[in-house]
C-alpha atoms as a PDB file:
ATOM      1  CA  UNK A   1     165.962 124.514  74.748  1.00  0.00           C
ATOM      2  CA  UNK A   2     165.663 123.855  78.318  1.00  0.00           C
ATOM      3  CA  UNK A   3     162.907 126.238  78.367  1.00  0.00           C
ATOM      4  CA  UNK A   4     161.034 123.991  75.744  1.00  0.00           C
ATOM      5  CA  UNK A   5     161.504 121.027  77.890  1.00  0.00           C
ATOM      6  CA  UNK A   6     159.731 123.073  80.643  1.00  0.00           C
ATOM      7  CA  UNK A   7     157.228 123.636  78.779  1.00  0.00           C
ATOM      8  CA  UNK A   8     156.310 121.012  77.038  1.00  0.00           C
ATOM      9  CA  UNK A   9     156.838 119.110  81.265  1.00  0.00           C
ATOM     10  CA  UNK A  10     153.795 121.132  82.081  1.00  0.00           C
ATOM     11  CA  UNK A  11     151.819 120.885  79.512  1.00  0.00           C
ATOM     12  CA  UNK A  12     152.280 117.158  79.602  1.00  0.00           C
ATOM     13  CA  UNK A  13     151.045 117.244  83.241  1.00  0.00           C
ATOM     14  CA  UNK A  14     148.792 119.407  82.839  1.00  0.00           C
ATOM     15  CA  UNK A  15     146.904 116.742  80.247  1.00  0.00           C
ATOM     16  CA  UNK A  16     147.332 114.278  82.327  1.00  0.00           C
ATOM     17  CA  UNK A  17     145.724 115.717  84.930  1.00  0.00           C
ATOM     18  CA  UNK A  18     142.706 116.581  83.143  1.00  0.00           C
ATOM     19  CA  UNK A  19     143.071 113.323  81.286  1.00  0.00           C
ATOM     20  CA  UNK A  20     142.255 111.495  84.785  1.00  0.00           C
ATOM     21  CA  UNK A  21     140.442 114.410  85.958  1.00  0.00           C
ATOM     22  CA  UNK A  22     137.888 113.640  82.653  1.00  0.00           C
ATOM     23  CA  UNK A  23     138.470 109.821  83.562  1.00  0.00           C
ATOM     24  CA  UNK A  24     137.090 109.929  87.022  1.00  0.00           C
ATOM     25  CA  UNK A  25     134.492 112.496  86.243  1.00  0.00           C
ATOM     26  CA  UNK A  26     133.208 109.709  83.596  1.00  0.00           C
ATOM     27  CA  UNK A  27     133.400 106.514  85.826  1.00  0.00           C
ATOM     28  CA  UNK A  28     131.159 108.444  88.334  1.00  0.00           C
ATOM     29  CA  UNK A  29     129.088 109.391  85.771  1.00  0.00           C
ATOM     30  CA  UNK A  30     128.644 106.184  84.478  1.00  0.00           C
ATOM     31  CA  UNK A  31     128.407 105.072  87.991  1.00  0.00           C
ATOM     32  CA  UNK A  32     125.416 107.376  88.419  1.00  0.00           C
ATOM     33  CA  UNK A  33     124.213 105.993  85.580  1.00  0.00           C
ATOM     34  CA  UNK A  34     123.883 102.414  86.302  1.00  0.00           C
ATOM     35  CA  UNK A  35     122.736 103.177  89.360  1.00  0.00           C
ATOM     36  CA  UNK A  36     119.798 105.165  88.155  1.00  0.00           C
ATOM     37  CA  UNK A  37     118.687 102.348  85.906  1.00  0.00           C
ATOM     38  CA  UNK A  38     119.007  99.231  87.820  1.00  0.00           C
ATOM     39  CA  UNK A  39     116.331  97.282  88.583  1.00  0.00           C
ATOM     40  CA  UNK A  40     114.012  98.158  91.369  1.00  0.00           C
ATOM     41  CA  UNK A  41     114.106  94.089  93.139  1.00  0.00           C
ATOM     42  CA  UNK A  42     114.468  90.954  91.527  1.00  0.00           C
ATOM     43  CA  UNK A  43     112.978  87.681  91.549  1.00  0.00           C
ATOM     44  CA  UNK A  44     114.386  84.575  93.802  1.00  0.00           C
ATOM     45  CA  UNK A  45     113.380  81.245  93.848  1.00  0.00           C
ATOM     46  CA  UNK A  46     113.379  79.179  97.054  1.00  0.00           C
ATOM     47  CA  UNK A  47     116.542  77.338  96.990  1.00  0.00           C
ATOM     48  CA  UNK A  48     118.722  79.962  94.536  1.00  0.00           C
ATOM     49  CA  UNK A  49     121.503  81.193  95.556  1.00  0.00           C
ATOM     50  CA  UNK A  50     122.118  84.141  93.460  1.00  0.00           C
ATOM     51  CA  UNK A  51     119.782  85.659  95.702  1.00  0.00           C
ATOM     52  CA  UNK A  52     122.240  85.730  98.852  1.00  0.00           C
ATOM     53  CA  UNK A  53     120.181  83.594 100.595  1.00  0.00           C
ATOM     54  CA  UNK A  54     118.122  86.408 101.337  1.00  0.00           C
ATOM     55  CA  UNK A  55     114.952  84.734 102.543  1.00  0.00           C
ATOM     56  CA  UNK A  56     111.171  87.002 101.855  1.00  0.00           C
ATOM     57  CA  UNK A  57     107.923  86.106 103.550  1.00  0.00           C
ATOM     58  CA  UNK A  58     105.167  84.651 101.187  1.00  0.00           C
ATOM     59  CA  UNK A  59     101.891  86.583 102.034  1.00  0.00           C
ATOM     60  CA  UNK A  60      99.125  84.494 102.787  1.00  0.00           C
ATOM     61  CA  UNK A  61      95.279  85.039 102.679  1.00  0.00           C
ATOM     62  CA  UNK A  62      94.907  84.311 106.302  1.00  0.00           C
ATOM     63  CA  UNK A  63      93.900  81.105 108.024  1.00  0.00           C
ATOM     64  CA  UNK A  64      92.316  78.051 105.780  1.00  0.00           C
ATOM     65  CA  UNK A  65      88.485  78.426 105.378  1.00  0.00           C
ATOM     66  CA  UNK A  66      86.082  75.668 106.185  1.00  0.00           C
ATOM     67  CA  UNK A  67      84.921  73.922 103.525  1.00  0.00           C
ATOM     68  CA  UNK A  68      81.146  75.196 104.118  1.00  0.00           C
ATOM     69  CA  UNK A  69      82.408  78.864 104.186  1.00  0.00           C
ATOM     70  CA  UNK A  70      84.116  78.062 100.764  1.00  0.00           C
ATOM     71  CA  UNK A  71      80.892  76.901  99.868  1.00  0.00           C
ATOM     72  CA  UNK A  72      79.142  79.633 100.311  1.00  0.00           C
ATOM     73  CA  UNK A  73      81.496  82.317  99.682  1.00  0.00           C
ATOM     74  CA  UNK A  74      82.271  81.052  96.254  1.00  0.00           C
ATOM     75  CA  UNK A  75      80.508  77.909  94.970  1.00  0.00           C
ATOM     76  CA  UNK A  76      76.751  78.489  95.539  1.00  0.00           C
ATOM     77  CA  UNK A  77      76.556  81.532  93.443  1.00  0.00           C
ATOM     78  CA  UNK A  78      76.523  78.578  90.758  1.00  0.00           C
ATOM     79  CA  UNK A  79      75.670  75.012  92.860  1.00  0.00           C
ATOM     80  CA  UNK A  80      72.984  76.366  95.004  1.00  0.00           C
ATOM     81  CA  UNK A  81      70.576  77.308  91.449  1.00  0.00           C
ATOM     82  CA  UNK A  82      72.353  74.890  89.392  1.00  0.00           C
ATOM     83  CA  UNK A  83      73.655  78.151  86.947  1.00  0.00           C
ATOM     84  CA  UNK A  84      74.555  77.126  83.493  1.00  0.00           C
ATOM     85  CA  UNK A  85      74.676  73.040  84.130  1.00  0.00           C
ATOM     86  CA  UNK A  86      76.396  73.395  88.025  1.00  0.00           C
ATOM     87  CA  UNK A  87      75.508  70.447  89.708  1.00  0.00           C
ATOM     88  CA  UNK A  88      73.088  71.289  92.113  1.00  0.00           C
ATOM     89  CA  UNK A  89      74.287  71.514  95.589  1.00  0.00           C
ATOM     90  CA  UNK A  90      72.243  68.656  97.725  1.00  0.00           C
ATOM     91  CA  UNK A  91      70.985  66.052  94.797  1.00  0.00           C
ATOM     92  CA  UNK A  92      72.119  63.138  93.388  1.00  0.00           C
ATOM     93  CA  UNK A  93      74.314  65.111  90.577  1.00  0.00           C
ATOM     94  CA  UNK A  94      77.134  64.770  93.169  1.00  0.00           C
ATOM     95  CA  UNK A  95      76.617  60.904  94.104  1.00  0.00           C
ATOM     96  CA  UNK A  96      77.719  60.289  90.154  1.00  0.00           C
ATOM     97  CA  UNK A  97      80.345  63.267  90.430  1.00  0.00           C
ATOM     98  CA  UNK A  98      81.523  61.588  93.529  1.00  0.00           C
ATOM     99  CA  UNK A  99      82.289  57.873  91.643  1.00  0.00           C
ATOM    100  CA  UNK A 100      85.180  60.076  89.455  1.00  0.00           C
ATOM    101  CA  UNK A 101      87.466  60.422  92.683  1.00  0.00           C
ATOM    102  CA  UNK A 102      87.929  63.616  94.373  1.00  0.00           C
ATOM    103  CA  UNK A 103      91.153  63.987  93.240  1.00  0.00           C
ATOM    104  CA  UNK A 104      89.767  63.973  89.396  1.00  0.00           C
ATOM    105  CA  UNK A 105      87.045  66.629  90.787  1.00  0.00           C
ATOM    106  CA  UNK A 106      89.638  68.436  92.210  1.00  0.00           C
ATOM    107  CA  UNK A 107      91.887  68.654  88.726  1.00  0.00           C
ATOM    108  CA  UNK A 108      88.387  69.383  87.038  1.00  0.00           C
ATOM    109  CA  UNK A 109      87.705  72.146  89.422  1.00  0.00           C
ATOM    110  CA  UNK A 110      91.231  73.641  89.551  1.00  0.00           C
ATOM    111  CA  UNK A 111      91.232  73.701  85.535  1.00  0.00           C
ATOM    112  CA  UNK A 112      87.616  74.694  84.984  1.00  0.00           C
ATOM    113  CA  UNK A 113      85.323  72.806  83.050  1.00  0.00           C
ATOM    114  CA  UNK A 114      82.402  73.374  80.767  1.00  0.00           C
ATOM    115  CA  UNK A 115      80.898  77.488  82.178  1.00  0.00           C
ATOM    116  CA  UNK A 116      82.800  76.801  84.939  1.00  0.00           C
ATOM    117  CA  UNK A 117      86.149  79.027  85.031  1.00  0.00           C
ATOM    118  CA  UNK A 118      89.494  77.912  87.019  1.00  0.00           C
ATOM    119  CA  UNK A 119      89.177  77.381  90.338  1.00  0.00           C
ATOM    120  CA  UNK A 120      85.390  78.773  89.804  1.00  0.00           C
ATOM    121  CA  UNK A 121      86.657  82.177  90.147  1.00  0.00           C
ATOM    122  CA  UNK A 122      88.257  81.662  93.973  1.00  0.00           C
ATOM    123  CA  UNK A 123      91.755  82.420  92.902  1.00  0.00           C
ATOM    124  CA  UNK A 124      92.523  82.706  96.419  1.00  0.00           C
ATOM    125  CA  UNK A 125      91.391  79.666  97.233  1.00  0.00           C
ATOM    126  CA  UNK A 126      94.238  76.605  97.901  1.00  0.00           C
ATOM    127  CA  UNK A 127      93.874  73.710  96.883  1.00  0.00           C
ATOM    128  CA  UNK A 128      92.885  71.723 100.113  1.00  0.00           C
ATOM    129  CA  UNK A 129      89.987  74.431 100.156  1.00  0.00           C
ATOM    130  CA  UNK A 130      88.384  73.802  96.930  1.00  0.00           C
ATOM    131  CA  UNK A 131      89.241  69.836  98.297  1.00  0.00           C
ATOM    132  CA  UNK A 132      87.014  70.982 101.134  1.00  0.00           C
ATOM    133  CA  UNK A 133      84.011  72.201  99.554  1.00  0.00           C
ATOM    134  CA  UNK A 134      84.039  68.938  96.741  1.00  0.00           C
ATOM    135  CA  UNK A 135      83.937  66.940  99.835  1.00  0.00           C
ATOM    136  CA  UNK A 136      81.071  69.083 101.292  1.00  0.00           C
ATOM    137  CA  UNK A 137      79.297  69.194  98.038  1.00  0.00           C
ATOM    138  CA  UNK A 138      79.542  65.601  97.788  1.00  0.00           C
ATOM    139  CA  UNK A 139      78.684  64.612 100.905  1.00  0.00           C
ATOM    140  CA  UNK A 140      75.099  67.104 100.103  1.00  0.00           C
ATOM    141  CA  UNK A 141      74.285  63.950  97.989  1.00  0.00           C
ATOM    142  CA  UNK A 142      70.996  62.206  98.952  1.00  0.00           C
END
């Protein structure tokens, strides 16, 4: 009998050990897994703190543009010829445009209007630029 009891003693520990042996073999694994599929970065928001406060540089496009190299960078391929109903850079089309309010120009232009897509196609344009070059289109006015 004491023999059984011997026995059966190390066959109980010797299940157990490969009982945690298996366990810890598993966690790692799984470890290994969630590793592998986490996700690469994450999105914060200015001001959340589920980020860690960890604080990332916004790229910029450089130094503002003047409102005449807007101008002609982006808006004459339309105002200059007057493409598709543009008001024509340097006539009186902008003295009436100018009566809305730039800031109502500047909503128009942002949005797009009539053949005109958003922002007229300068998506890296900010919004004081495109301000700029209404003003300098407006100010073509006779």
């Amino acid at each position: 009998m004491n023999l059984i009891y011997k026995i059966a003693s190390i066959v109980s520990v010797l299940g157990l050990s490969l009982l945690l042996s298996f366990n810890t073999y598993a966690s790692s694994s799984n470890d290994k897994i969630i590793e592998r599929i986490k996700p690469v970065g994450q999105v914060c928001m200015e001001g959340d703190d589920s980020c860690g406060g960890a604080m990332v540089a916004v790229a910029t496009s450089g130094p503002a543009r003047t409102a005449e190299e807007v101008y002609t960078a982006k808006c004459a391929l339309c105002h200059a010829a007057g493409v598709s109903g543009a008001p024509k850079f340097g006539t009186a089309d902008w003295a009436d445009r100018g009566a809305k309010g730039i800031e109502a120009l500047l909503a128009t232009a942002i949005s797009g209007i009539g053949a005109m897509p958003a922002k007229g196609l300068c998506n890296d344009c900010s919004d004081d630029e495109l301000k700029g070059a209404i003003e300098h289109m407006i100010s073509s006015a006779p």
